[in-house]
PDB file of N, CA and C in Angstrom:
ATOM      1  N   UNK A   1      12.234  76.263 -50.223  1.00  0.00           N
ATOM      2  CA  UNK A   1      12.881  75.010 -50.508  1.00  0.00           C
ATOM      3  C   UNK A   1      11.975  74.236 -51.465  1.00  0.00           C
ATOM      4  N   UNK A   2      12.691  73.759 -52.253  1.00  0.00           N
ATOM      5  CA  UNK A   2      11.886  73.330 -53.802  1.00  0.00           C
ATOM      6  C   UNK A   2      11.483  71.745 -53.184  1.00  0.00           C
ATOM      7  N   UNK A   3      10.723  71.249 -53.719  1.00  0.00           N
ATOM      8  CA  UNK A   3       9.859  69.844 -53.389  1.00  0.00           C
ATOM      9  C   UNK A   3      10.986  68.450 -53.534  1.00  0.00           C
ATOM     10  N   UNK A   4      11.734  68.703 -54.412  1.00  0.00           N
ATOM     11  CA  UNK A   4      13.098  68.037 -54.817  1.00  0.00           C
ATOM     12  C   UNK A   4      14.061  68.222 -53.668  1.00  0.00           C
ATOM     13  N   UNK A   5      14.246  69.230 -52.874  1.00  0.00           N
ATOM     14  CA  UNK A   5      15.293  69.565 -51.923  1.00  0.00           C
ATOM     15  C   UNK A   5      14.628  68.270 -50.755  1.00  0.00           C
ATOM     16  N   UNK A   6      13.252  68.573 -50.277  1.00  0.00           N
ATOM     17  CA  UNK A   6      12.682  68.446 -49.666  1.00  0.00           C
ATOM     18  C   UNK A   6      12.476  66.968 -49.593  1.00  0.00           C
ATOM     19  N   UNK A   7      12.189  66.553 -50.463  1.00  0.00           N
ATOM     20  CA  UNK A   7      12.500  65.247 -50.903  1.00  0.00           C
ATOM     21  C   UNK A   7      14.013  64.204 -51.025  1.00  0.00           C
ATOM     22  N   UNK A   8      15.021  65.057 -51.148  1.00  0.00           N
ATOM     23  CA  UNK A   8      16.388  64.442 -50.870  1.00  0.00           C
ATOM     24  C   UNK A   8      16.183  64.503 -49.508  1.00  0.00           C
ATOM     25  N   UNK A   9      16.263  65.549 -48.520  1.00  0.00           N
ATOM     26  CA  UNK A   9      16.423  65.604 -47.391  1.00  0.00           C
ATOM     27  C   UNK A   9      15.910  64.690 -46.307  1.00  0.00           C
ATOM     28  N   UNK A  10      14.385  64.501 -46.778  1.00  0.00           N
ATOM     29  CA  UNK A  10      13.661  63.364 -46.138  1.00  0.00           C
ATOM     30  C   UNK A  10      14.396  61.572 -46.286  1.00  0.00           C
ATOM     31  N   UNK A  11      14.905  61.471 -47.640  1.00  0.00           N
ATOM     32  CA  UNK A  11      15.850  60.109 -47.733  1.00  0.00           C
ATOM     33  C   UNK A  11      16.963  60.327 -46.903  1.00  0.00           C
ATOM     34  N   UNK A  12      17.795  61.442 -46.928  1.00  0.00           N
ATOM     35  CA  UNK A  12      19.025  61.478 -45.784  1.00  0.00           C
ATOM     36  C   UNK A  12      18.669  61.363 -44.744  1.00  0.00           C
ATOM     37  N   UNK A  13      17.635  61.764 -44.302  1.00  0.00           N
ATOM     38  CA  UNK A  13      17.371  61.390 -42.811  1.00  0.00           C
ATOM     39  C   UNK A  13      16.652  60.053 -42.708  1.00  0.00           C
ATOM     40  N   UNK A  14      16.219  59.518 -43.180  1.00  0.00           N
ATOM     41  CA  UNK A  14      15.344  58.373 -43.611  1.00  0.00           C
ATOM     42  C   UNK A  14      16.467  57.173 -43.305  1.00  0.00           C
ATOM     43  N   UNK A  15      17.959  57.061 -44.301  1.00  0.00           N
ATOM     44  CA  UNK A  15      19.097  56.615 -44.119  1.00  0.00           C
ATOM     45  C   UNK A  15      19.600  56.811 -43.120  1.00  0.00           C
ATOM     46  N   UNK A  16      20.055  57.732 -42.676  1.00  0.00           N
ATOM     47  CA  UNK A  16      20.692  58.082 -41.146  1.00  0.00           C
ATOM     48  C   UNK A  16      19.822  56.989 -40.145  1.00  0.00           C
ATOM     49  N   UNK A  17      18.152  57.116 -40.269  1.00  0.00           N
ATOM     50  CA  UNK A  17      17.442  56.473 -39.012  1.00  0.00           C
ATOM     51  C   UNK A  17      17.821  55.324 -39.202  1.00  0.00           C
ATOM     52  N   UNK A  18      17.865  54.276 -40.200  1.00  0.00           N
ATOM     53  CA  UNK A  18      17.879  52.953 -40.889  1.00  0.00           C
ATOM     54  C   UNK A  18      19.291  52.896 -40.272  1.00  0.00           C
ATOM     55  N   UNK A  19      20.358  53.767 -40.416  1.00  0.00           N
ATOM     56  CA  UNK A  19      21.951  52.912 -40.395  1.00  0.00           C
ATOM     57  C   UNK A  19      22.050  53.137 -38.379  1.00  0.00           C
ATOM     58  N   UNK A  20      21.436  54.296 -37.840  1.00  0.00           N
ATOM     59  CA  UNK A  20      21.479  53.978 -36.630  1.00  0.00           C
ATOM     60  C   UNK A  20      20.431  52.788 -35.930  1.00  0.00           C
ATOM     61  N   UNK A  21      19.153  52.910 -36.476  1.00  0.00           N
ATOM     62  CA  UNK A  21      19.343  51.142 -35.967  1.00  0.00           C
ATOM     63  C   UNK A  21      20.032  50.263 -36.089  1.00  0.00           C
ATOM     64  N   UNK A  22      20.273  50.318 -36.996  1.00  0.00           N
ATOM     65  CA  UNK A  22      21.118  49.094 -37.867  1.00  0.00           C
ATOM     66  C   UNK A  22      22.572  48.985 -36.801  1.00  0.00           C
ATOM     67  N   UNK A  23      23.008  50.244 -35.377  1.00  0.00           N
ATOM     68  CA  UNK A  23      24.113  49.931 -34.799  1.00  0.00           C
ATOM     69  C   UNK A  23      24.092  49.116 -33.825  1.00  0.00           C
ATOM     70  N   UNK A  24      22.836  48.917 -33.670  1.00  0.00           N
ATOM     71  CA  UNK A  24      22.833  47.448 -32.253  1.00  0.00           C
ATOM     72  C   UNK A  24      23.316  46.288 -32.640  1.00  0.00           C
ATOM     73  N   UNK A  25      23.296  45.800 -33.825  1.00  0.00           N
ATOM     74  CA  UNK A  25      23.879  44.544 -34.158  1.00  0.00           C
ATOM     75  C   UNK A  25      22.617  43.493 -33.954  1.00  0.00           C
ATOM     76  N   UNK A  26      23.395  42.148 -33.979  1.00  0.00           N
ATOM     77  CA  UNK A  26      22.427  40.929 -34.017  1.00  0.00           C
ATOM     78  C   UNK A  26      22.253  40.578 -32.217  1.00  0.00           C
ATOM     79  N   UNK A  27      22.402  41.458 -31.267  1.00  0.00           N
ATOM     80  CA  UNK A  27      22.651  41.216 -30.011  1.00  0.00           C
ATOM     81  C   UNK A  27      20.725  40.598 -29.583  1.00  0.00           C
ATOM     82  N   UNK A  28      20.813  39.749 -28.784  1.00  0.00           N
ATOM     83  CA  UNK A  28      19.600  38.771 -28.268  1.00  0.00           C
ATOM     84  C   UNK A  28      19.736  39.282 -26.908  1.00  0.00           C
ATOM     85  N   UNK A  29      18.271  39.894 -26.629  1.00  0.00           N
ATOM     86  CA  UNK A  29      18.906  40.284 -24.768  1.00  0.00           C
ATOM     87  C   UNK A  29      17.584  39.995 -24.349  1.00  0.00           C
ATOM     88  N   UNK A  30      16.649  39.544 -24.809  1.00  0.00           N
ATOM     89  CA  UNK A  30      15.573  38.480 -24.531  1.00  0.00           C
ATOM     90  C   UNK A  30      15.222  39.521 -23.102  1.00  0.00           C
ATOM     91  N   UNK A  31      14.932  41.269 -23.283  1.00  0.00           N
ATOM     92  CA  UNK A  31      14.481  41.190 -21.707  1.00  0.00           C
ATOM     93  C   UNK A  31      15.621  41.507 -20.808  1.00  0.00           C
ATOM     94  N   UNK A  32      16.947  41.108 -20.785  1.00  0.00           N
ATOM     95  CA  UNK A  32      17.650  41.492 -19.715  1.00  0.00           C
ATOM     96  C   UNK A  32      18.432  42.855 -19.920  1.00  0.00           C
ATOM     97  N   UNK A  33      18.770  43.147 -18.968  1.00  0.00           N
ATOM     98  CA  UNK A  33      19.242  44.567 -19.332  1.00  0.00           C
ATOM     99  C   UNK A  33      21.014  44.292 -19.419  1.00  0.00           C
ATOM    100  N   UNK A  34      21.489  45.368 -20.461  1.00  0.00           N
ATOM    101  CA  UNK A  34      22.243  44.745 -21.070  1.00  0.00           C
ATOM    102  C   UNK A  34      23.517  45.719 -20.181  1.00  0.00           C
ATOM    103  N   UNK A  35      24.159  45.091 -19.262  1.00  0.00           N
ATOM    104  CA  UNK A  35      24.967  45.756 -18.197  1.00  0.00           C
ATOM    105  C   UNK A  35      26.708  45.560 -18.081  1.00  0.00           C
ATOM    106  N   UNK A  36      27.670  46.137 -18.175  1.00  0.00           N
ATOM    107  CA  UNK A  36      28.998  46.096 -18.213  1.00  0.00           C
ATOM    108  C   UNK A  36      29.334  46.664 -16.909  1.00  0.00           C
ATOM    109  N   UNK A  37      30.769  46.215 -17.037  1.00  0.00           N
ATOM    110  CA  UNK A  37      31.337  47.162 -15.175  1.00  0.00           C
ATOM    111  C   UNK A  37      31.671  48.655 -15.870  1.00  0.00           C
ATOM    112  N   UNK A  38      31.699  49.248 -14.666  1.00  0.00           N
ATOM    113  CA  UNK A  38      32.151  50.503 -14.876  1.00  0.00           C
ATOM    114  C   UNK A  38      33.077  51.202 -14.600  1.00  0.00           C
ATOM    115  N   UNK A  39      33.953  51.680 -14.829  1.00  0.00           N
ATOM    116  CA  UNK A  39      35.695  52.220 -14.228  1.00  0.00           C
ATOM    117  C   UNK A  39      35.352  53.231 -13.290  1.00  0.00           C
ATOM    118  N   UNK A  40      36.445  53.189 -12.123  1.00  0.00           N
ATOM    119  CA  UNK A  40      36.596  54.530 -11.653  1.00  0.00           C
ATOM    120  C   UNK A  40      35.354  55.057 -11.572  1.00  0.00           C
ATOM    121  N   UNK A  41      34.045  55.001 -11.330  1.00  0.00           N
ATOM    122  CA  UNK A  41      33.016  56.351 -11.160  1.00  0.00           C
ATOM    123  C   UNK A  41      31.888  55.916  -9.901  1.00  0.00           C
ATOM    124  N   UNK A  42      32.350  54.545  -9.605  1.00  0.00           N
ATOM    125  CA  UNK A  42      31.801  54.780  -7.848  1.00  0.00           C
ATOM    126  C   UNK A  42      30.370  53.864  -8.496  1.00  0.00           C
ATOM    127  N   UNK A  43      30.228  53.045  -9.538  1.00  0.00           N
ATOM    128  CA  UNK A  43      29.144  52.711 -10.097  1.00  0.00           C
ATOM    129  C   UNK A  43      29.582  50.962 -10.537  1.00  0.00           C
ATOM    130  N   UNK A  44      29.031  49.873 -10.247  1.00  0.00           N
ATOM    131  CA  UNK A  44      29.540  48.846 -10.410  1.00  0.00           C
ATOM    132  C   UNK A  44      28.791  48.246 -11.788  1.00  0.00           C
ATOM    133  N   UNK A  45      27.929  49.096 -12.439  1.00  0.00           N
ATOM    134  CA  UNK A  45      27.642  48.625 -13.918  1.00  0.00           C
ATOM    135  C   UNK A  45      26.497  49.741 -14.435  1.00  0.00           C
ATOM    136  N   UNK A  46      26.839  49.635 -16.097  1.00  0.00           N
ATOM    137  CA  UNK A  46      26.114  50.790 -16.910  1.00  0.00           C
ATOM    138  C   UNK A  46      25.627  49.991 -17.861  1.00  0.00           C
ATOM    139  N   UNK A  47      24.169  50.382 -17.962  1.00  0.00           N
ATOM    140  CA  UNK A  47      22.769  50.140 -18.553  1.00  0.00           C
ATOM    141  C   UNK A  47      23.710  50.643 -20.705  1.00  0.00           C
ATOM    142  N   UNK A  48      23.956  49.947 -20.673  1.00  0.00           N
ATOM    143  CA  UNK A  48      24.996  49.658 -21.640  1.00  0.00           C
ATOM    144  C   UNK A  48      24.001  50.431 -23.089  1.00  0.00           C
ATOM    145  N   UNK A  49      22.582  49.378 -23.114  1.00  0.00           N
ATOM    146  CA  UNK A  49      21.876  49.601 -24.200  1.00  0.00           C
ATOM    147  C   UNK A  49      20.798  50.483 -24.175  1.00  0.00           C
ATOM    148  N   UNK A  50      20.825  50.980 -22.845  1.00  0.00           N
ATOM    149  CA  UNK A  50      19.705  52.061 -22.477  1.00  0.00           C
ATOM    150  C   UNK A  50      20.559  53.393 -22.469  1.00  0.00           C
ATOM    151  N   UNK A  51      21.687  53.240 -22.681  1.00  0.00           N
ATOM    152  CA  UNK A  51      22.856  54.891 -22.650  1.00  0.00           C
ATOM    153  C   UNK A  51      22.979  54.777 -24.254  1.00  0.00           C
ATOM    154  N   UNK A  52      23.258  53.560 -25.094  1.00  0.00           N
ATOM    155  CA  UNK A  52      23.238  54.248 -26.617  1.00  0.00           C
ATOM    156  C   UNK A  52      21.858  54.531 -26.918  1.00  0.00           C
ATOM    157  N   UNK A  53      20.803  53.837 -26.290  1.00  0.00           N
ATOM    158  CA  UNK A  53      19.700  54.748 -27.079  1.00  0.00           C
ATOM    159  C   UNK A  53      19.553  55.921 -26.607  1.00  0.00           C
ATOM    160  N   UNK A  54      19.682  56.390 -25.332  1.00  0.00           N
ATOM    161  CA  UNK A  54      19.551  57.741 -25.052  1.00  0.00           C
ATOM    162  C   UNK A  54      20.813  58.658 -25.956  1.00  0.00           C
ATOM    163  N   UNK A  55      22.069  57.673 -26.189  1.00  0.00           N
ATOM    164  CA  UNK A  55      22.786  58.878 -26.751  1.00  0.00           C
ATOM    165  C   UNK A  55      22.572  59.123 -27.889  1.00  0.00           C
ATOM    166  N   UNK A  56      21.991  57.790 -28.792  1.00  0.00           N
ATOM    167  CA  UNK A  56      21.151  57.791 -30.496  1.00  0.00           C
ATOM    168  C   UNK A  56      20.562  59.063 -30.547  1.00  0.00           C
ATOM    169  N   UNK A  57      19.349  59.186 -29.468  1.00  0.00           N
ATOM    170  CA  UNK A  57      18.226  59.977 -29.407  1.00  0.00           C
ATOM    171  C   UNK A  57      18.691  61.502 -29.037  1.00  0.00           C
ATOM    172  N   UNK A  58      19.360  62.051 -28.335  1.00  0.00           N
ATOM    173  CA  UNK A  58      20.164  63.292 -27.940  1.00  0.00           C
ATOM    174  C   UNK A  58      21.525  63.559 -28.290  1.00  0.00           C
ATOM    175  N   UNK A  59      22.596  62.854 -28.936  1.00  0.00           N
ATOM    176  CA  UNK A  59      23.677  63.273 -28.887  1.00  0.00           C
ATOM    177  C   UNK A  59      23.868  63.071 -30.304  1.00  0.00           C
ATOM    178  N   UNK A  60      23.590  61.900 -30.665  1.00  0.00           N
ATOM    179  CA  UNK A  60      24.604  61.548 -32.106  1.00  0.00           C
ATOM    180  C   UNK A  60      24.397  62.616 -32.893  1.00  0.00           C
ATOM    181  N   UNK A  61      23.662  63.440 -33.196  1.00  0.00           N
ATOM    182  CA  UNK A  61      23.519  64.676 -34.183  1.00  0.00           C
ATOM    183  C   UNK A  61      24.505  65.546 -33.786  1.00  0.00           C
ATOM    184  N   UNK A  62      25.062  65.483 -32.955  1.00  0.00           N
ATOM    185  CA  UNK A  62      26.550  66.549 -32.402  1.00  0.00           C
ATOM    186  C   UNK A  62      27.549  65.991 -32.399  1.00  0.00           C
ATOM    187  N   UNK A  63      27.420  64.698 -32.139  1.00  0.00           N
ATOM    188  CA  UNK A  63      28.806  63.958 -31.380  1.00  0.00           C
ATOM    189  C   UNK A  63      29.036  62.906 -32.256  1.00  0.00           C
ATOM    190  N   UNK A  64      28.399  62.746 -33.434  1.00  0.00           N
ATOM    191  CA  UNK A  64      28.514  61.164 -34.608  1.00  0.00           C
ATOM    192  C   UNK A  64      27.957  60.058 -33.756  1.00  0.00           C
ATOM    193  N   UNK A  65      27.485  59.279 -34.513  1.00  0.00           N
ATOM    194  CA  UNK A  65      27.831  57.836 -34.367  1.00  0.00           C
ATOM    195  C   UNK A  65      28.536  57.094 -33.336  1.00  0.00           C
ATOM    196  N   UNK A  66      29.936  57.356 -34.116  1.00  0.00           N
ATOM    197  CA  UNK A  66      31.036  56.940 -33.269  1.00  0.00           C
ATOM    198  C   UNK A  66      31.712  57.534 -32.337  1.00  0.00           C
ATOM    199  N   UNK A  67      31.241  59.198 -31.464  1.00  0.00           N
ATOM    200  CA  UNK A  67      31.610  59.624 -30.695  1.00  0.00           C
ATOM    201  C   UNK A  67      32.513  60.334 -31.128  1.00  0.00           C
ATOM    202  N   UNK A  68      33.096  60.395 -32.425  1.00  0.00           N
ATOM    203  CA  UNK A  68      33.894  61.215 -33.138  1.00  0.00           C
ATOM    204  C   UNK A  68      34.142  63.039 -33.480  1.00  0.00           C
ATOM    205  N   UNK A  69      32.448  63.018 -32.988  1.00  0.00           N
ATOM    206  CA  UNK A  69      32.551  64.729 -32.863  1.00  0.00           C
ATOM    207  C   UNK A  69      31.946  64.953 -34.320  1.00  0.00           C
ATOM    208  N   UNK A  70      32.248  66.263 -34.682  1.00  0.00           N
ATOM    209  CA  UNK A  70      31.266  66.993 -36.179  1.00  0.00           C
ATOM    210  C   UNK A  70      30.888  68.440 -35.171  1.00  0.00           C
ATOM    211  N   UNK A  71      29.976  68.704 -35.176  1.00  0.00           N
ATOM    212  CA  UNK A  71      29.753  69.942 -34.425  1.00  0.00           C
ATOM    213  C   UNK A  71      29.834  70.097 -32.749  1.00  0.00           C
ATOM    214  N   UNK A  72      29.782  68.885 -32.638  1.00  0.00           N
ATOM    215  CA  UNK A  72      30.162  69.074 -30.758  1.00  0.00           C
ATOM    216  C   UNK A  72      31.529  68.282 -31.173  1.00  0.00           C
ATOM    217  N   UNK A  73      32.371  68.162 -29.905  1.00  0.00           N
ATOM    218  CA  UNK A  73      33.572  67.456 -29.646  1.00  0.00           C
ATOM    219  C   UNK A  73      33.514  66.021 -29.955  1.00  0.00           C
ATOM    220  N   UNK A  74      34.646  65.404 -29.577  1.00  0.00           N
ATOM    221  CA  UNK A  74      35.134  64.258 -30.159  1.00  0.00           C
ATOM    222  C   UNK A  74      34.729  63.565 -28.469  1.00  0.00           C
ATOM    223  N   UNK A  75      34.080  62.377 -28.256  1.00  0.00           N
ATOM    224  CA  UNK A  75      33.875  62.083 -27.026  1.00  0.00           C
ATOM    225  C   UNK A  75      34.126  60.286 -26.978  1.00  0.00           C
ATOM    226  N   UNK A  76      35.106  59.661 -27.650  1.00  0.00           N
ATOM    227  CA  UNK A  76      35.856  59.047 -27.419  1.00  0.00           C
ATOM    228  C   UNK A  76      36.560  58.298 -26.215  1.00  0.00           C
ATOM    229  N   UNK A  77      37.486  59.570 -26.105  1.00  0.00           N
ATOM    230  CA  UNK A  77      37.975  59.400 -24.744  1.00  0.00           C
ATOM    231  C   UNK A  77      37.701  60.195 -23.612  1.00  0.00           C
ATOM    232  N   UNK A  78      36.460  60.427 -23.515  1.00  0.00           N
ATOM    233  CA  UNK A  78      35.729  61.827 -22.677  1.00  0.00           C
ATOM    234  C   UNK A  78      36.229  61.354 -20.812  1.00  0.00           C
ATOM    235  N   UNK A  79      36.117  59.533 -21.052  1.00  0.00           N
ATOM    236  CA  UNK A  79      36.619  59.326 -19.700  1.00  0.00           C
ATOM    237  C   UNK A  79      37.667  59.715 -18.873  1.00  0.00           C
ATOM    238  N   UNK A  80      38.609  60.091 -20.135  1.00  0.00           N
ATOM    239  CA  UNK A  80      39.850  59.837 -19.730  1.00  0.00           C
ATOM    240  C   UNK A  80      40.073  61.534 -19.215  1.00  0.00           C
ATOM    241  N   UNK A  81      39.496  62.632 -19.774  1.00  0.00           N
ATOM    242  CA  UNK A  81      39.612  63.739 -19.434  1.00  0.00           C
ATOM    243  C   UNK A  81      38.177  64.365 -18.145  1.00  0.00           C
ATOM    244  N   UNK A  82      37.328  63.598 -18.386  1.00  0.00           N
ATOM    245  CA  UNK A  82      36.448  64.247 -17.256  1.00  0.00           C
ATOM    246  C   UNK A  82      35.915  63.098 -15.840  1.00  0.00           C
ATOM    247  N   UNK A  83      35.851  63.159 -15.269  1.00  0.00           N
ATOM    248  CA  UNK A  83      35.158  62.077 -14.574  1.00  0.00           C
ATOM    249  C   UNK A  83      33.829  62.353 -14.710  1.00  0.00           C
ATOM    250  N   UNK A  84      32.976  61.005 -13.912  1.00  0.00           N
ATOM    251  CA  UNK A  84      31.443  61.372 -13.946  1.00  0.00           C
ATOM    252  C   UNK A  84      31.018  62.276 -13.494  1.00  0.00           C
ATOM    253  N   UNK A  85      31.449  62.711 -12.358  1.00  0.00           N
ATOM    254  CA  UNK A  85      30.572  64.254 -12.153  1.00  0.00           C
ATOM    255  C   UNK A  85      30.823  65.232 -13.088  1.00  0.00           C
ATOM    256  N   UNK A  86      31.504  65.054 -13.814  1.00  0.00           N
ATOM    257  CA  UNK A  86      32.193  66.252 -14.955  1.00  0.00           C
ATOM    258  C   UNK A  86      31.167  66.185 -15.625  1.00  0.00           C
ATOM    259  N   UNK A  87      31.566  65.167 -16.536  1.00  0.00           N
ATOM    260  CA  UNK A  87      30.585  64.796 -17.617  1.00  0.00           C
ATOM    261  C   UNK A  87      29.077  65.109 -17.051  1.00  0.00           C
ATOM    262  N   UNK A  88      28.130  64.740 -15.850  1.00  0.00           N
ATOM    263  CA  UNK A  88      26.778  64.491 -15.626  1.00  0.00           C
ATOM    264  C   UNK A  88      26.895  66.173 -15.933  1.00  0.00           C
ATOM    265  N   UNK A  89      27.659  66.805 -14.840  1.00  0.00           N
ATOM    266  CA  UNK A  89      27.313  68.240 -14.896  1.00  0.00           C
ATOM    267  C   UNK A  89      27.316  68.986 -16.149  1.00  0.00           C
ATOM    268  N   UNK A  90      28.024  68.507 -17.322  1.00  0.00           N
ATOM    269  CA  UNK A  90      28.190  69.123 -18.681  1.00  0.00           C
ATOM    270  C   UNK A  90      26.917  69.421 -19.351  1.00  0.00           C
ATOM    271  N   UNK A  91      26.329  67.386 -19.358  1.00  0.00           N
ATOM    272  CA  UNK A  91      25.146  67.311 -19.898  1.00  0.00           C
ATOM    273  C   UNK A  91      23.861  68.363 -19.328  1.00  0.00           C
ATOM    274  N   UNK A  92      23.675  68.056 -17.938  1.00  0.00           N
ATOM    275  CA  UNK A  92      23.144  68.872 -17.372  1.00  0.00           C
ATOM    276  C   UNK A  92      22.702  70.155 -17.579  1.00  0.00           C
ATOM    277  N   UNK A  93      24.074  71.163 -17.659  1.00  0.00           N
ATOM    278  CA  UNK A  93      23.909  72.651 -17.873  1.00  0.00           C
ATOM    279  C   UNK A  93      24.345  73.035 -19.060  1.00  0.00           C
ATOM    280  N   UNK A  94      25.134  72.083 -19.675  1.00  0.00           N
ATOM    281  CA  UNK A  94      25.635  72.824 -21.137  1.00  0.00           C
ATOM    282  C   UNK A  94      26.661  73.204 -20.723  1.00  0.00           C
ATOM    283  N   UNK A  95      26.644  73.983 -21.910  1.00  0.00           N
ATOM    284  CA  UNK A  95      27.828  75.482 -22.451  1.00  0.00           C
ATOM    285  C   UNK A  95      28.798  75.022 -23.464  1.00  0.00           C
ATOM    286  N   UNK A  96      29.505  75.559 -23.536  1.00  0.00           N
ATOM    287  CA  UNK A  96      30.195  76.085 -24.757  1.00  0.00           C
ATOM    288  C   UNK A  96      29.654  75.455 -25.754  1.00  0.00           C
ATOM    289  N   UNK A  97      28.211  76.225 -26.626  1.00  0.00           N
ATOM    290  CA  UNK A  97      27.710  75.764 -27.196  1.00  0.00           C
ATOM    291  C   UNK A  97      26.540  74.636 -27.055  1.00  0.00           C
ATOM    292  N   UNK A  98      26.921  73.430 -26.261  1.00  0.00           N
ATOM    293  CA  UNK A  98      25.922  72.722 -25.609  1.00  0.00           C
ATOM    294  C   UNK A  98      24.786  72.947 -25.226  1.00  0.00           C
ATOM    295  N   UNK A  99      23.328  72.531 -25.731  1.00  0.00           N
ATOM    296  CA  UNK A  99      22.425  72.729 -24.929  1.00  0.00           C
ATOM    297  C   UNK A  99      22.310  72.391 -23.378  1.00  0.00           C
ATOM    298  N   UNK A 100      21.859  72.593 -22.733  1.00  0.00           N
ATOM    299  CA  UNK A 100      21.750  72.314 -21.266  1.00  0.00           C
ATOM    300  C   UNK A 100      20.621  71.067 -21.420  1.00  0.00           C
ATOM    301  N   UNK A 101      20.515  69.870 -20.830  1.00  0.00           N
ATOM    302  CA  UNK A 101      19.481  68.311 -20.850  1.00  0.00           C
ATOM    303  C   UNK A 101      18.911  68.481 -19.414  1.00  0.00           C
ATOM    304  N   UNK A 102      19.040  69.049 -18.870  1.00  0.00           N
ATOM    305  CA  UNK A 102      18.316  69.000 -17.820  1.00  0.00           C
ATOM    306  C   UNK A 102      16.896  69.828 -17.233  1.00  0.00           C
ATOM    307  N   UNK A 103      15.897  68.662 -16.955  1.00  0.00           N
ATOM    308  CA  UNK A 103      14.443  69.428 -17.689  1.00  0.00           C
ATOM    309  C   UNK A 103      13.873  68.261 -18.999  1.00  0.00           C
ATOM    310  N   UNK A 104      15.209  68.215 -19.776  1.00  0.00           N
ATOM    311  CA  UNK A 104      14.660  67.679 -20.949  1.00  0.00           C
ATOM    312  C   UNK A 104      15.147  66.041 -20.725  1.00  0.00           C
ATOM    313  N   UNK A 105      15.739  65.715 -20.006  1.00  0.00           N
ATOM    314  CA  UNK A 105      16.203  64.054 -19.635  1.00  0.00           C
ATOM    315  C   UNK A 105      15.896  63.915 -18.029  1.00  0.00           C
ATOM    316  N   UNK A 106      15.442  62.937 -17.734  1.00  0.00           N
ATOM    317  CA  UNK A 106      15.470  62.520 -15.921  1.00  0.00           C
ATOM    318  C   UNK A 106      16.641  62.615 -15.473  1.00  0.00           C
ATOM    319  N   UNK A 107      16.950  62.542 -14.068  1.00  0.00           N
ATOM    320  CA  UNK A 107      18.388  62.373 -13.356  1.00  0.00           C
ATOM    321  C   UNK A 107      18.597  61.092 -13.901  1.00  0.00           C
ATOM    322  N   UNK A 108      18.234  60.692 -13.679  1.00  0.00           N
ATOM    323  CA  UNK A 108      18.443  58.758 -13.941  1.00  0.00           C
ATOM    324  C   UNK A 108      18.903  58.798 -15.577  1.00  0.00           C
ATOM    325  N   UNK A 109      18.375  59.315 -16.667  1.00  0.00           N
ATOM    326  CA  UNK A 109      18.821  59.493 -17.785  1.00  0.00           C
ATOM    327  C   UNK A 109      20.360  59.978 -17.431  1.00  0.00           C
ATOM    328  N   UNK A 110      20.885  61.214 -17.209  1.00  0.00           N
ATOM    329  CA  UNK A 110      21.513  61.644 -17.380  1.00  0.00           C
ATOM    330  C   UNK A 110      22.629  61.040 -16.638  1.00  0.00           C
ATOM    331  N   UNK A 111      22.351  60.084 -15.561  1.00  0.00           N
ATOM    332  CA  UNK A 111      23.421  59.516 -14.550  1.00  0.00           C
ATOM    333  C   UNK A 111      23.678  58.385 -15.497  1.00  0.00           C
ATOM    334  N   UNK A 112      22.825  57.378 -16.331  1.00  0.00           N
ATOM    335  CA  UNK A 112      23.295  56.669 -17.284  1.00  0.00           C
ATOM    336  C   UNK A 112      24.049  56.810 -18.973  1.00  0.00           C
ATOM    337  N   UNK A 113      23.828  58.340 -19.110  1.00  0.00           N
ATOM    338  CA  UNK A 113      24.643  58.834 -20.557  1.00  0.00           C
ATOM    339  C   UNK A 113      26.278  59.489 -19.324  1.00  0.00           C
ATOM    340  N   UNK A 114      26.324  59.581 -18.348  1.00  0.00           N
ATOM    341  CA  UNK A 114      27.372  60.125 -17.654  1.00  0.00           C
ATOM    342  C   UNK A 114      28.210  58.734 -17.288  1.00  0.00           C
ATOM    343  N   UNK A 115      28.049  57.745 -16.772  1.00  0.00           N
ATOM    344  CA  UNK A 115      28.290  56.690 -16.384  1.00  0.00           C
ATOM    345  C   UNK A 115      28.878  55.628 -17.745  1.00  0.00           C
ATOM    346  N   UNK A 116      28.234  55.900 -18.644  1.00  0.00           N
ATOM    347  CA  UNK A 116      28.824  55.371 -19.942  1.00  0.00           C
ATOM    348  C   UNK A 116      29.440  55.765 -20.739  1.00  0.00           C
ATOM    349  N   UNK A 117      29.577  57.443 -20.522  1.00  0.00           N
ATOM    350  CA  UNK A 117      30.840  58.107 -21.398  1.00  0.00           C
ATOM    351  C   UNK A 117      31.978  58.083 -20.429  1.00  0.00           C
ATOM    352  N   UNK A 118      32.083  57.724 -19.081  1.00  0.00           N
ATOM    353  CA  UNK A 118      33.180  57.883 -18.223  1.00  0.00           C
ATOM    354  C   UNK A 118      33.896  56.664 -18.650  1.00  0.00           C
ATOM    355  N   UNK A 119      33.235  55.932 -19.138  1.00  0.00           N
ATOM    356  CA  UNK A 119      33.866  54.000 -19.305  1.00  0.00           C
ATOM    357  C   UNK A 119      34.673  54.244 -21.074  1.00  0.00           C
ATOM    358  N   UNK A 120      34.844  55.257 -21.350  1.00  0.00           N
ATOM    359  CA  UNK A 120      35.169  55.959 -22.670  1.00  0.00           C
ATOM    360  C   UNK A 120      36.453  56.249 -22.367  1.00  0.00           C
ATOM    361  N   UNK A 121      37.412  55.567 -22.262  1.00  0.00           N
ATOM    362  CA  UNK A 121      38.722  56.060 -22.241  1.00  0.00           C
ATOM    363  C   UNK A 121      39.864  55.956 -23.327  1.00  0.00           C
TER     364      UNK A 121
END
């Protein structure tokens, strides 16, 4: 790979990091944790801003941005087709294609990226 390749590539990713910060917005949380209710999953609120950074950090390279999919699925409306144990167990072990996160995220990670894609309907 020529020094020029190497060099575009580093700005695309460079951009990518810049526009995913750039998705929190002007939000002020001074410290509190930033918490919504949660549908249907037996959980009365999800760590709202601690599930997009975990999903920034592990998913968006499969799943977009916007949950839209690209090389993994479209996870949108993931609520509406799996419940939370679905979803935790997906992340968990993988498959079809999926790496398996478990090992590589805490339970507690993975109960908060499960808990916030279920509220995805």
């Amino acid at each position: 790979m020529s020094y020029r390749s190497k060099s575009f590539l580093t700005l695309i990713a460079l951009i990518l990091l810049i526009s995913l910060s750039a998705c929190g917005g002007n939000k002020t949380n001074n410290g509190a944790k930033d918490e919504t209710p949660a549908e249907n999953n037996g959980s009365t609120t999800v760590n709202t801003a601690e599930a997009e950074s975990l999903y920034g950090k592990n998913c968006v390279s499969c799943h977009a941005v916007d949950l839209a999919g690209g090389v993994g699925p479209n996870l949108q409306n993931v609520g509406a087709e799996l419940s939370v144990d679905q979803i935790s167990a997906q992340i968990s072990n993988g498959g079809n294609g999926m790496p398996a996160y478990k090992g590589q995220l805490k339970d507690e990670e993975i109960a908060v990226l499960a808990n916030w894609l279920a509220g995805h309907k």
